[in-house]
PDB file of N, CA and C in Angstrom:
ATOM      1  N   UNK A   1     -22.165 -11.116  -9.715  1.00  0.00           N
ATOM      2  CA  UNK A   1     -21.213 -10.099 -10.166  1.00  0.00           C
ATOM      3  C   UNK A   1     -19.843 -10.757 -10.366  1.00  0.00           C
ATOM      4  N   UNK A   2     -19.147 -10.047 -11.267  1.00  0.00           N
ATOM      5  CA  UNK A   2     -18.197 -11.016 -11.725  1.00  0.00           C
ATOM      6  C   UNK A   2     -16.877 -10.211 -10.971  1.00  0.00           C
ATOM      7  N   UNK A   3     -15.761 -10.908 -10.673  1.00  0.00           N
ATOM      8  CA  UNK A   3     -14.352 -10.608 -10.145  1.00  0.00           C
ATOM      9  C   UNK A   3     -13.813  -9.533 -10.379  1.00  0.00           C
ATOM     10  N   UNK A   4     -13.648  -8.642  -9.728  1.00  0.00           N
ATOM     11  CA  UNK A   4     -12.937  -7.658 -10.225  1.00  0.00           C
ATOM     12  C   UNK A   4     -11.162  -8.024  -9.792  1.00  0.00           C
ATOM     13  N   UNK A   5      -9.994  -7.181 -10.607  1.00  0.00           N
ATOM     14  CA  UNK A   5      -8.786  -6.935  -9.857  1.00  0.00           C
ATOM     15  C   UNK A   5      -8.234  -6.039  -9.941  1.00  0.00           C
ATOM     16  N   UNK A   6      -7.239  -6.165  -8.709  1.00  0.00           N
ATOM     17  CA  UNK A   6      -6.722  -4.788  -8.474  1.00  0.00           C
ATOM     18  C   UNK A   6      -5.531  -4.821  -8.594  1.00  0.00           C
ATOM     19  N   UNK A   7      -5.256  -3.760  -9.305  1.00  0.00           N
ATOM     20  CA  UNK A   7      -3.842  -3.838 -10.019  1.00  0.00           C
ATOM     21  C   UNK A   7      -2.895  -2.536  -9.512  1.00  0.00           C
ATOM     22  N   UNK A   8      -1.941  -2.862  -9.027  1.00  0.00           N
ATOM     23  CA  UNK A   8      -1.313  -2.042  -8.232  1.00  0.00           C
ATOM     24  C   UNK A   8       0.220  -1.519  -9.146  1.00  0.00           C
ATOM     25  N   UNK A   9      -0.094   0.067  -9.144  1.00  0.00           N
ATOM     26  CA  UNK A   9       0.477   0.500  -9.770  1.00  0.00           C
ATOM     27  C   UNK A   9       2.112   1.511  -9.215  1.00  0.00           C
ATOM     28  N   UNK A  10       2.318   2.214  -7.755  1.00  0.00           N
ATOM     29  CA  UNK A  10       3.502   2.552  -7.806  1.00  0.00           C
ATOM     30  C   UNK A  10       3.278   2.916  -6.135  1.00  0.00           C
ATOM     31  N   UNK A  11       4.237   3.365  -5.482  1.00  0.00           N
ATOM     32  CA  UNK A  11       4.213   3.898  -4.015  1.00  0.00           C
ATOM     33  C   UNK A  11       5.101   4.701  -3.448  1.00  0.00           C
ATOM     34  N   UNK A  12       4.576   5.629  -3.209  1.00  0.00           N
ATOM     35  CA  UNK A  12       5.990   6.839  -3.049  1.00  0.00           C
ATOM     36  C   UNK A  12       5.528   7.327  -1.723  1.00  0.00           C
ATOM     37  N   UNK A  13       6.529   7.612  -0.608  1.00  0.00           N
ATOM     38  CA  UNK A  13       6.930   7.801   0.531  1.00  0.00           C
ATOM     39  C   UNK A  13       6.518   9.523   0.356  1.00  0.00           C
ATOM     40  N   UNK A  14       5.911  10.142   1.226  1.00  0.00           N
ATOM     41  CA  UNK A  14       6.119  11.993   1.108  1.00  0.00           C
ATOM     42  C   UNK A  14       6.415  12.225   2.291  1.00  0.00           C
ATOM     43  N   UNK A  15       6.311  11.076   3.635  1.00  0.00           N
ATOM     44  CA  UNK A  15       6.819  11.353   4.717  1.00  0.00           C
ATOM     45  C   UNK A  15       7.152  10.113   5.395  1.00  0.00           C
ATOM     46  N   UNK A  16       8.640   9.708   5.751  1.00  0.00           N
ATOM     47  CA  UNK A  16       8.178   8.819   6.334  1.00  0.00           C
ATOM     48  C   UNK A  16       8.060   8.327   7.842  1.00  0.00           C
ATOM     49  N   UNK A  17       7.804   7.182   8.125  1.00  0.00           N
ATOM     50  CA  UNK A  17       7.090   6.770   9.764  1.00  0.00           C
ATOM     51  C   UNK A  17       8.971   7.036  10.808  1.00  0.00           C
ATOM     52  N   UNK A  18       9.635   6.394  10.345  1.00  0.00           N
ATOM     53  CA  UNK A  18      10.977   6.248  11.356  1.00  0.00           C
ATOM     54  C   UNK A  18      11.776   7.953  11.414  1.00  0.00           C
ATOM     55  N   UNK A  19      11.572   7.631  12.721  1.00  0.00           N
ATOM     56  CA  UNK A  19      12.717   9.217  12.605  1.00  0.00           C
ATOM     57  C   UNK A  19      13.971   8.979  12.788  1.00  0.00           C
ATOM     58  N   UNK A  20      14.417   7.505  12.791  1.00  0.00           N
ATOM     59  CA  UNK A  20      16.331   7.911  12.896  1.00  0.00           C
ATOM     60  C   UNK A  20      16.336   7.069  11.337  1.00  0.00           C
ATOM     61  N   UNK A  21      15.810   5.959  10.749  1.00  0.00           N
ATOM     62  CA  UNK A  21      16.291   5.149   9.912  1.00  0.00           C
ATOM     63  C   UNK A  21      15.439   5.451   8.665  1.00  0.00           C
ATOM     64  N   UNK A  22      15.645   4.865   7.474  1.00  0.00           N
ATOM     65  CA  UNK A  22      14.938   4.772   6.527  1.00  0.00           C
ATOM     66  C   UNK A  22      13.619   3.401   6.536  1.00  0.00           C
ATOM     67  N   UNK A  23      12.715   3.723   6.511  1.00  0.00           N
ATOM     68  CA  UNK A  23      10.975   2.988   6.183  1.00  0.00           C
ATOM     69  C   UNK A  23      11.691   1.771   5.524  1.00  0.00           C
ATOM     70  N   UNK A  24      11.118   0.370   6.219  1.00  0.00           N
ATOM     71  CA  UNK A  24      10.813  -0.802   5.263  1.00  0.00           C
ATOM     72  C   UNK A  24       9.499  -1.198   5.307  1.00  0.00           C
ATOM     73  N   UNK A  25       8.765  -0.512   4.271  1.00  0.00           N
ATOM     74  CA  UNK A  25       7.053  -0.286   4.383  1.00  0.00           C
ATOM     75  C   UNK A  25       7.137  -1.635   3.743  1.00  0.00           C
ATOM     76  N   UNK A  26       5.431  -2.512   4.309  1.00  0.00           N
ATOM     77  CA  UNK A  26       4.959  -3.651   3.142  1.00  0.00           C
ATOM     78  C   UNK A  26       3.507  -3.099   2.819  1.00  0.00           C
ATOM     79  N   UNK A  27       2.697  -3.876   2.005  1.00  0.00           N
ATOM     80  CA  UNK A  27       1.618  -3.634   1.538  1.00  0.00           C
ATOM     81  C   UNK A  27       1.337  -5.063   1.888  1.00  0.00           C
ATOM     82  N   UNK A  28      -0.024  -5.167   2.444  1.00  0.00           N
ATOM     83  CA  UNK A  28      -0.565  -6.433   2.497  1.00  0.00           C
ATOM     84  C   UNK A  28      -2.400  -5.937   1.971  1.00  0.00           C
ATOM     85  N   UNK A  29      -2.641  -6.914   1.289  1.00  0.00           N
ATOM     86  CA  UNK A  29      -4.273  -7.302   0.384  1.00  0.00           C
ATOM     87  C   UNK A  29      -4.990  -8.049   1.037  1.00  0.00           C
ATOM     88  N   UNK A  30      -5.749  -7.968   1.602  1.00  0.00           N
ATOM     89  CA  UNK A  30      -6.363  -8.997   2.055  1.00  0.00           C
ATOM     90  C   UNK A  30      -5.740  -9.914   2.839  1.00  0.00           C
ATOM     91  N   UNK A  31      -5.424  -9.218   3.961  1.00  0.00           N
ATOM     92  CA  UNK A  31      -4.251  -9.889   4.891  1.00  0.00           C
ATOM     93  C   UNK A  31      -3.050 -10.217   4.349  1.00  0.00           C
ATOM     94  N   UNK A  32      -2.674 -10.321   3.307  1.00  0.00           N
ATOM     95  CA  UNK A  32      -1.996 -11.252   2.709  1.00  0.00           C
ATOM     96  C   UNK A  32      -0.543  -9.999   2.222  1.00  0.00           C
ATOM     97  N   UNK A  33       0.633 -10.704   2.831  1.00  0.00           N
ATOM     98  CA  UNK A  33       1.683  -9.053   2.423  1.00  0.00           C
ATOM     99  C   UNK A  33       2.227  -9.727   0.515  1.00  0.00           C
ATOM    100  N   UNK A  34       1.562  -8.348  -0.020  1.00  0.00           N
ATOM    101  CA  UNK A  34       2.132  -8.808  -1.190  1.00  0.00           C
ATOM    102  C   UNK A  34       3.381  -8.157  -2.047  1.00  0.00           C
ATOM    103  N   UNK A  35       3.755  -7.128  -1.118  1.00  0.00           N
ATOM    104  CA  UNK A  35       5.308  -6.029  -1.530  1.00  0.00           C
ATOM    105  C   UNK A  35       5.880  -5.584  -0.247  1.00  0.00           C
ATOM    106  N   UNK A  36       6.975  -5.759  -0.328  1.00  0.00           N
ATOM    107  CA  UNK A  36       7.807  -4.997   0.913  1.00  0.00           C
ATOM    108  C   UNK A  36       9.037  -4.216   0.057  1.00  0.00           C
ATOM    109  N   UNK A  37       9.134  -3.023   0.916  1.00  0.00           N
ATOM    110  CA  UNK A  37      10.312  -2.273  -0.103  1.00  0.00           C
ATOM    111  C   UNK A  37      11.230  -1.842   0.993  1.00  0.00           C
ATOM    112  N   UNK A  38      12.951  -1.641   0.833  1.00  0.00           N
ATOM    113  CA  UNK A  38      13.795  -1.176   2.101  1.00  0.00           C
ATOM    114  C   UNK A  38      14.539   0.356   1.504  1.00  0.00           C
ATOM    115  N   UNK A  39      14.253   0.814   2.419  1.00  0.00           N
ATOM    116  CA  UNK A  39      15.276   2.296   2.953  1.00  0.00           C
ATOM    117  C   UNK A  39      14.634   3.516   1.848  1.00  0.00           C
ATOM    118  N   UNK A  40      13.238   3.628   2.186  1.00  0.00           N
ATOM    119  CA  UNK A  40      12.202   4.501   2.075  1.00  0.00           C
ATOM    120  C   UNK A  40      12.011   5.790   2.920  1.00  0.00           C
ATOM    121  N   UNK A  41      13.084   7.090   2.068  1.00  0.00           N
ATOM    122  CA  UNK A  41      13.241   8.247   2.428  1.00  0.00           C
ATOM    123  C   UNK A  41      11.999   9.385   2.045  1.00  0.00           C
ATOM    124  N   UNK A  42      11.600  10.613   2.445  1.00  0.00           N
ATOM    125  CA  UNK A  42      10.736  11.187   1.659  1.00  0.00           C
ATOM    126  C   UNK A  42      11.323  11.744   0.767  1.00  0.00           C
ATOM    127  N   UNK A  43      10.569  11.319  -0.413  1.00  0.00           N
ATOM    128  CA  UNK A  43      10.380  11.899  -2.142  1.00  0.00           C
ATOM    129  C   UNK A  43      10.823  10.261  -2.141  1.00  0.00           C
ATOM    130  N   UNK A  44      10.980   9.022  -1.738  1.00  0.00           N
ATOM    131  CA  UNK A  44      11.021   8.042  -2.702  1.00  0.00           C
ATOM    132  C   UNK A  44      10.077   7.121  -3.090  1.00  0.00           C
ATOM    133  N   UNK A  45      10.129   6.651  -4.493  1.00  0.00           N
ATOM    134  CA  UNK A  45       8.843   5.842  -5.179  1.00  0.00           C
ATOM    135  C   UNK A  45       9.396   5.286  -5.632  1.00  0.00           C
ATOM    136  N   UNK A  46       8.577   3.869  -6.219  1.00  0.00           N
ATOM    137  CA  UNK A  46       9.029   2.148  -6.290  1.00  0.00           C
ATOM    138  C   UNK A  46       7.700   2.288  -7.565  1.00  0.00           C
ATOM    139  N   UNK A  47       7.759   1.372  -8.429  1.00  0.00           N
ATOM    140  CA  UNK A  47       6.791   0.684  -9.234  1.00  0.00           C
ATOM    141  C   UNK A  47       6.293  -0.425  -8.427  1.00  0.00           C
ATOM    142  N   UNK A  48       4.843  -0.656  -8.685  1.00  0.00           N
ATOM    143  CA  UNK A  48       4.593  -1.916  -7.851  1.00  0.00           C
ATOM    144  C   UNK A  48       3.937  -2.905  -9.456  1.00  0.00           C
ATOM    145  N   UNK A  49       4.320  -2.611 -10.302  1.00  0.00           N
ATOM    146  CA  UNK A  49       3.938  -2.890 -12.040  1.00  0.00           C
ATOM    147  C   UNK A  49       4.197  -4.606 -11.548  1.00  0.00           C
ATOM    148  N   UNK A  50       5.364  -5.173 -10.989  1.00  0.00           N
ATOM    149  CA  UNK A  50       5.725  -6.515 -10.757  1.00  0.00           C
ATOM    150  C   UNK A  50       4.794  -7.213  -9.718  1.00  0.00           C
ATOM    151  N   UNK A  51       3.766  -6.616  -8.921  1.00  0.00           N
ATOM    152  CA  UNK A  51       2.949  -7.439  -8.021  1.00  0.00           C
ATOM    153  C   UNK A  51       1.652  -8.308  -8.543  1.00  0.00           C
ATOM    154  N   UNK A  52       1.558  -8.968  -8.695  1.00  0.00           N
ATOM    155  CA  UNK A  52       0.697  -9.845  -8.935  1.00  0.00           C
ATOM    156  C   UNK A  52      -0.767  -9.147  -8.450  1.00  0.00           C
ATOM    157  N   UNK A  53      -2.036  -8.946  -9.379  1.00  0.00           N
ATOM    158  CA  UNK A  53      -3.094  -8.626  -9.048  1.00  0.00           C
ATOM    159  C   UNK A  53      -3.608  -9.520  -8.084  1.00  0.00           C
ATOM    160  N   UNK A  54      -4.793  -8.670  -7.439  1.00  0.00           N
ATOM    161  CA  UNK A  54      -5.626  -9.418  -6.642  1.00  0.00           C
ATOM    162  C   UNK A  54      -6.903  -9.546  -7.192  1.00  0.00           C
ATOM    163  N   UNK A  55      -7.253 -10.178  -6.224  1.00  0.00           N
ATOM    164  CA  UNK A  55      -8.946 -11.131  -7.349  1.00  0.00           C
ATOM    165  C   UNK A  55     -10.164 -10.822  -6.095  1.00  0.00           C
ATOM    166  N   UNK A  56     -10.722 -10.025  -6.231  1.00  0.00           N
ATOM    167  CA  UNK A  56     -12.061  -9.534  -5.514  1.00  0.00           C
ATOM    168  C   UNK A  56     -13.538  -8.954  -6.001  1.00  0.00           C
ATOM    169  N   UNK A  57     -14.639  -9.603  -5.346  1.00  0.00           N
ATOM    170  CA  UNK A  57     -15.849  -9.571  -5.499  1.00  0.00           C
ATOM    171  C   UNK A  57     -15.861  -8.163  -5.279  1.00  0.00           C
ATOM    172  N   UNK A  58     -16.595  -7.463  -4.412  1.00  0.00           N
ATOM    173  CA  UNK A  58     -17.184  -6.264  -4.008  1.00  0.00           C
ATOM    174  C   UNK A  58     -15.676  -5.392  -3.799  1.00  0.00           C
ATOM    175  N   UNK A  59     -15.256  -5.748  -2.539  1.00  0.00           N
ATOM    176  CA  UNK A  59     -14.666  -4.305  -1.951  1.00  0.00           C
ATOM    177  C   UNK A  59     -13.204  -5.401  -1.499  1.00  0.00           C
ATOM    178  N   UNK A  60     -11.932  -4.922  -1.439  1.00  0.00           N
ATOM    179  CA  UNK A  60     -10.969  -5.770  -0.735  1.00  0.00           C
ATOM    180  C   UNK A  60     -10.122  -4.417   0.002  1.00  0.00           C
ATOM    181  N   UNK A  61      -9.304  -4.964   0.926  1.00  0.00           N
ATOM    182  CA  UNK A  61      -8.996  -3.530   1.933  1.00  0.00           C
ATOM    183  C   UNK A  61      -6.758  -3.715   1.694  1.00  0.00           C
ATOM    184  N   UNK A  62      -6.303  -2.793   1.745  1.00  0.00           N
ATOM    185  CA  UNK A  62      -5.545  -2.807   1.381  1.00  0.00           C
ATOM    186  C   UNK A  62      -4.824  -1.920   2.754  1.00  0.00           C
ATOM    187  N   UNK A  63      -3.665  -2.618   3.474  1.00  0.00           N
ATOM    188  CA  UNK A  63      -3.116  -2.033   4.466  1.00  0.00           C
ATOM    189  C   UNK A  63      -1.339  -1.742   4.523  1.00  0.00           C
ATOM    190  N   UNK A  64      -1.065  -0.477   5.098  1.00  0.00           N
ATOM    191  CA  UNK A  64       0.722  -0.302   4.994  1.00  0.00           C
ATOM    192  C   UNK A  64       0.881  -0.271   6.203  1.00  0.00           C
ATOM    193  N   UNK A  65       2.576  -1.183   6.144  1.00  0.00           N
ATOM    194  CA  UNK A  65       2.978  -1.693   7.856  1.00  0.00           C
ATOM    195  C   UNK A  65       4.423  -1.056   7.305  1.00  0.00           C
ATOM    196  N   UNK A  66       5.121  -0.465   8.567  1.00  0.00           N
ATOM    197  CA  UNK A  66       6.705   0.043   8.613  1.00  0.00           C
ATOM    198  C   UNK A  66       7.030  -0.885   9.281  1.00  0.00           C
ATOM    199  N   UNK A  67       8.105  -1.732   9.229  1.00  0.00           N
ATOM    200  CA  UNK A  67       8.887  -3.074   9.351  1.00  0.00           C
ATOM    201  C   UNK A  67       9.807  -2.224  10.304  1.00  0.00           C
ATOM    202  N   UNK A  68       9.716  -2.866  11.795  1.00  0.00           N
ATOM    203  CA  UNK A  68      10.386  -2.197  12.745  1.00  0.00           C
ATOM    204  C   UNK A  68      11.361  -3.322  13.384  1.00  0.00           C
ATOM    205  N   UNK A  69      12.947  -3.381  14.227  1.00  0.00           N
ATOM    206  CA  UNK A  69      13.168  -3.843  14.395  1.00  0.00           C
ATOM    207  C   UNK A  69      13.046  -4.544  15.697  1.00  0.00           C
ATOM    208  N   UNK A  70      12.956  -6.227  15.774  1.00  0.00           N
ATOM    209  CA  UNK A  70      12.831  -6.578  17.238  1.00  0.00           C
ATOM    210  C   UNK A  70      13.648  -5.436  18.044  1.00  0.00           C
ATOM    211  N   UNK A  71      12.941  -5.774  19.578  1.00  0.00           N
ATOM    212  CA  UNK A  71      11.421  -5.911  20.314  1.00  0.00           C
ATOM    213  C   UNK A  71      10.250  -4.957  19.485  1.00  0.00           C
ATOM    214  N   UNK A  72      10.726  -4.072  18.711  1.00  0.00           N
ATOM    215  CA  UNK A  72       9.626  -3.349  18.587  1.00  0.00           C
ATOM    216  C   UNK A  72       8.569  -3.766  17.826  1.00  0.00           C
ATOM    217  N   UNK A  73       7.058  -3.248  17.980  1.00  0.00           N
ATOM    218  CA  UNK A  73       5.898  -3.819  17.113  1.00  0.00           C
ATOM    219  C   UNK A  73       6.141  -3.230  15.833  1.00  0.00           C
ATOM    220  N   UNK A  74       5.943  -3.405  14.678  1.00  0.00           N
ATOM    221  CA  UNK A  74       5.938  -3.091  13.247  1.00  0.00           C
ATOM    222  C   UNK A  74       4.575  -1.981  13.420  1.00  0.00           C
ATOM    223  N   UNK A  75       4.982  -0.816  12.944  1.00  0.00           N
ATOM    224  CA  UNK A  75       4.150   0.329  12.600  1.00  0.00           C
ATOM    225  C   UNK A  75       2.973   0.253  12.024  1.00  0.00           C
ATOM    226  N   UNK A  76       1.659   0.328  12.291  1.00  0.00           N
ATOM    227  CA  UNK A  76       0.679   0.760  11.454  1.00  0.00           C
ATOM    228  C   UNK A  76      -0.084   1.825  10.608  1.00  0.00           C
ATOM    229  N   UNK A  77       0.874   1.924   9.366  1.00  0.00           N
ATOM    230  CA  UNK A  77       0.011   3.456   8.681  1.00  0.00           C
ATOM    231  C   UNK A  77      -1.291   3.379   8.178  1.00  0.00           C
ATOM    232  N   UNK A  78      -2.027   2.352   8.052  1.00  0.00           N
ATOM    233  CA  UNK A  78      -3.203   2.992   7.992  1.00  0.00           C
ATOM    234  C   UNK A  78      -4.193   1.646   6.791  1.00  0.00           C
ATOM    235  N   UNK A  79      -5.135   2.099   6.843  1.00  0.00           N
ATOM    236  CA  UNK A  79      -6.152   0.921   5.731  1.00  0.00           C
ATOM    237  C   UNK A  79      -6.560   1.347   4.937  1.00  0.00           C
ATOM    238  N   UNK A  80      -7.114   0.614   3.665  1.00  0.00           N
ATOM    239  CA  UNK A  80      -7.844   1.754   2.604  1.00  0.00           C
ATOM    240  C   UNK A  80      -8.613   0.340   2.083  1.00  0.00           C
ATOM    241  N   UNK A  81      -9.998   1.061   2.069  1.00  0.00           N
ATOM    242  CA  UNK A  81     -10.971  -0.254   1.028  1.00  0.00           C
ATOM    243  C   UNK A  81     -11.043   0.004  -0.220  1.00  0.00           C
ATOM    244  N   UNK A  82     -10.884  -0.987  -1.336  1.00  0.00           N
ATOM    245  CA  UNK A  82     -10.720  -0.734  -3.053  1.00  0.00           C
ATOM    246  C   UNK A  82     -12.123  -1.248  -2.661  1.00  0.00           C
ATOM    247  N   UNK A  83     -12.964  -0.475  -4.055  1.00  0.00           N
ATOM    248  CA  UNK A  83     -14.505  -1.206  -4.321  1.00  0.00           C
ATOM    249  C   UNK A  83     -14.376  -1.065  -5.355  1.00  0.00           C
ATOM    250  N   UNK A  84     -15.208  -2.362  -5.981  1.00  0.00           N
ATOM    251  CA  UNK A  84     -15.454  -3.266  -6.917  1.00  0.00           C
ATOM    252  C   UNK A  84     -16.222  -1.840  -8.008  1.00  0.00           C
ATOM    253  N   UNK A  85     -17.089  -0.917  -7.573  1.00  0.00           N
ATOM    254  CA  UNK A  85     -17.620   0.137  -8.261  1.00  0.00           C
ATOM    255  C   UNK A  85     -16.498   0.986  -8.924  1.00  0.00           C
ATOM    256  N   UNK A  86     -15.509   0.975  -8.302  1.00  0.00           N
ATOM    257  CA  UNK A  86     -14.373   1.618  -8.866  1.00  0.00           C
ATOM    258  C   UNK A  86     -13.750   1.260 -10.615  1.00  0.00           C
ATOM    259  N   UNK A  87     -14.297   0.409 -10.788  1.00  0.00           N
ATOM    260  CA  UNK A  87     -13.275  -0.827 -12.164  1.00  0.00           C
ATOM    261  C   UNK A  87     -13.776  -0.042 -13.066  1.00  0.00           C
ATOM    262  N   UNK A  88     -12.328   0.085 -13.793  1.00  0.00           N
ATOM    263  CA  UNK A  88     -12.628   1.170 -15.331  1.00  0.00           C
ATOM    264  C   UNK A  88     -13.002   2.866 -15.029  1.00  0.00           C
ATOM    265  N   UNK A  89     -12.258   3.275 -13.649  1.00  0.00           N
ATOM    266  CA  UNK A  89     -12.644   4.513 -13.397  1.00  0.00           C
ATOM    267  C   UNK A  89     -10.850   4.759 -13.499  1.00  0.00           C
ATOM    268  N   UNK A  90     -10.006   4.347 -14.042  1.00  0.00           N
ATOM    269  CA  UNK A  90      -8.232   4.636 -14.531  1.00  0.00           C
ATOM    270  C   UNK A  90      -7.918   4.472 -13.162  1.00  0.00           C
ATOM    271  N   UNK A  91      -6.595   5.212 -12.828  1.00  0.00           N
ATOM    272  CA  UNK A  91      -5.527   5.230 -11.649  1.00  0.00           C
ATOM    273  C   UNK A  91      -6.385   5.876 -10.365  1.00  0.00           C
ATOM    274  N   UNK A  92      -6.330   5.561  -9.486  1.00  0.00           N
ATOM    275  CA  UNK A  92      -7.130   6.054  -8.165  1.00  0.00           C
ATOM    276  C   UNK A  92      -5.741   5.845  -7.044  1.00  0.00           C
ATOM    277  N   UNK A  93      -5.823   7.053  -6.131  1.00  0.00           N
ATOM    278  CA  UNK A  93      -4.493   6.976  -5.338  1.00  0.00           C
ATOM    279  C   UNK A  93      -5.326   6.660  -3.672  1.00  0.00           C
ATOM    280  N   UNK A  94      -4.495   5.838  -2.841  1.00  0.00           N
ATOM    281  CA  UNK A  94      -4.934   5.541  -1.655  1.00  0.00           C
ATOM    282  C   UNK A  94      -3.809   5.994  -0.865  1.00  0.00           C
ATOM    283  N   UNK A  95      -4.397   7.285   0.127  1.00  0.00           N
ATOM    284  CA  UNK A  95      -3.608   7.811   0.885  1.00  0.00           C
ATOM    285  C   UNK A  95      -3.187   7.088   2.673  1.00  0.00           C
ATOM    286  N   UNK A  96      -2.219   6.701   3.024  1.00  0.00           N
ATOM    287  CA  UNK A  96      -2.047   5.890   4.627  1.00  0.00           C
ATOM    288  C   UNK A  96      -1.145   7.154   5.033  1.00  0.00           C
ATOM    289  N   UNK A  97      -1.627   7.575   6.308  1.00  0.00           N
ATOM    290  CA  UNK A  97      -1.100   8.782   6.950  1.00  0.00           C
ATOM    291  C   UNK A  97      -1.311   8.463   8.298  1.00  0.00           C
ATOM    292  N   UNK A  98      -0.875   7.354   9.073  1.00  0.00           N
ATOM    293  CA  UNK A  98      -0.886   7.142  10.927  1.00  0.00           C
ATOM    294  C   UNK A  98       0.389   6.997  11.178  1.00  0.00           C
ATOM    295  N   UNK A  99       0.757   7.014  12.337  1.00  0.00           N
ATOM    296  CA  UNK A  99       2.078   6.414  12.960  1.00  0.00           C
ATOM    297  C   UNK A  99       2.584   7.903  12.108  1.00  0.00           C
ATOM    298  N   UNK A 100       2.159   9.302  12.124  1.00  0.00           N
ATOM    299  CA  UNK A 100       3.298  10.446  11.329  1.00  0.00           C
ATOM    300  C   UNK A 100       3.576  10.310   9.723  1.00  0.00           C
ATOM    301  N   UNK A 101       3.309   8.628   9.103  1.00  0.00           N
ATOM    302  CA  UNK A 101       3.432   9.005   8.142  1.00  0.00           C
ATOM    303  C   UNK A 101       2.963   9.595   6.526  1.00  0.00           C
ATOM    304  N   UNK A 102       3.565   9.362   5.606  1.00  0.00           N
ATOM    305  CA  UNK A 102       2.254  10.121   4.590  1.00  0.00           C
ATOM    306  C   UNK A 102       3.084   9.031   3.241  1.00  0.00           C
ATOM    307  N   UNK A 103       1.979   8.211   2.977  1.00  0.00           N
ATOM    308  CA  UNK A 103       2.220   7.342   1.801  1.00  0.00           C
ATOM    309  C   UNK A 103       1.220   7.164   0.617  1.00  0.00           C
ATOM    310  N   UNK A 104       1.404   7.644  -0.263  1.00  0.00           N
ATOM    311  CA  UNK A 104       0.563   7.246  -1.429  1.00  0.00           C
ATOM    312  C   UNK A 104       1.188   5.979  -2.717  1.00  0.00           C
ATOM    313  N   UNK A 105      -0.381   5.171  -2.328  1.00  0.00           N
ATOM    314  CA  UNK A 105      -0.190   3.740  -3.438  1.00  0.00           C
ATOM    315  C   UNK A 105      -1.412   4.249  -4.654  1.00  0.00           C
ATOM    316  N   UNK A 106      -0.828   3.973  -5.980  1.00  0.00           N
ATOM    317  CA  UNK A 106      -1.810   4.485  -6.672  1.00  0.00           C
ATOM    318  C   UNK A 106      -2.325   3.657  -7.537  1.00  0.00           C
ATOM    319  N   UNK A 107      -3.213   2.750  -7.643  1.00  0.00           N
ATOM    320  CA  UNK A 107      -3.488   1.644  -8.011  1.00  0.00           C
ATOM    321  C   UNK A 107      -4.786   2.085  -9.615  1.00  0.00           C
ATOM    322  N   UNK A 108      -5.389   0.753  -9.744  1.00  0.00           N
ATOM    323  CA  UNK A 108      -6.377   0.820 -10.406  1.00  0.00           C
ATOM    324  C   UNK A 108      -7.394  -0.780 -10.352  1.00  0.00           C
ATOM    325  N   UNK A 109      -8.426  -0.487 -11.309  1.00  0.00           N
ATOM    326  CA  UNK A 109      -9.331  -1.520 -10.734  1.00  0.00           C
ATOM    327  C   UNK A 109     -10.277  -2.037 -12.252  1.00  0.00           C
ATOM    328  N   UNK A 110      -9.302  -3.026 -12.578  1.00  0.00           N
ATOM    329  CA  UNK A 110     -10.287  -3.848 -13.343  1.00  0.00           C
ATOM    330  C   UNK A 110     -11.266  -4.839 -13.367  1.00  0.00           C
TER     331      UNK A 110
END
């Protein structure tokens, strides 16, 4: 089976994780952080049009972290698996809702 990628299309905040400050959410692919965005209020959205696709066989998992400041641990909102069955089905949205918050990335899959 041949490579699929995943092409990541925008990310908008509807709630976010910090209750005194504004969200510095990242997105990491396959372990790997490939966007971080700062002072992420609810109702705000970013294009992610500038991230470089990812390159995956079957299924690759896609995770959002809130960037917290020392001592504290960095927030975990949540995981989402892209599958390879998905490619050529248009925009598909992946919802992360732990740690209180509510984030939608809305990607697609060629």
């Amino acid at each position: 089976m041949a490579n699929k990628s995943l092409h990541l299309i925008s990310i908008t905040c509807d709630n976010r994780d910090d209750t005194l400050n504004r969200d510095k959410p990242y997105l990491k692919v396959n372990g790997n952080t490939v966007w971080s965005g700062q002072n992420f209020a609810s109702g705000t959205s970013q294009s992610l049009a500038s991230v470089a696709a990812a390159s995956f066989a079957s299924s690759t998992d896609m995770e959002l972290w809130e960037e917290d400041a020392a001592p504290n641990a960095d927030d975990f909102l949540g995981r989402y698996t892209v599958r390879a069955a998905e490619a050529g089905a248009g925009p598909k949205t992946a919802t992360f809702n732990q740690s209180g918050a509510l984030y939608r990335v809305v990607y697609r899959v060629a």
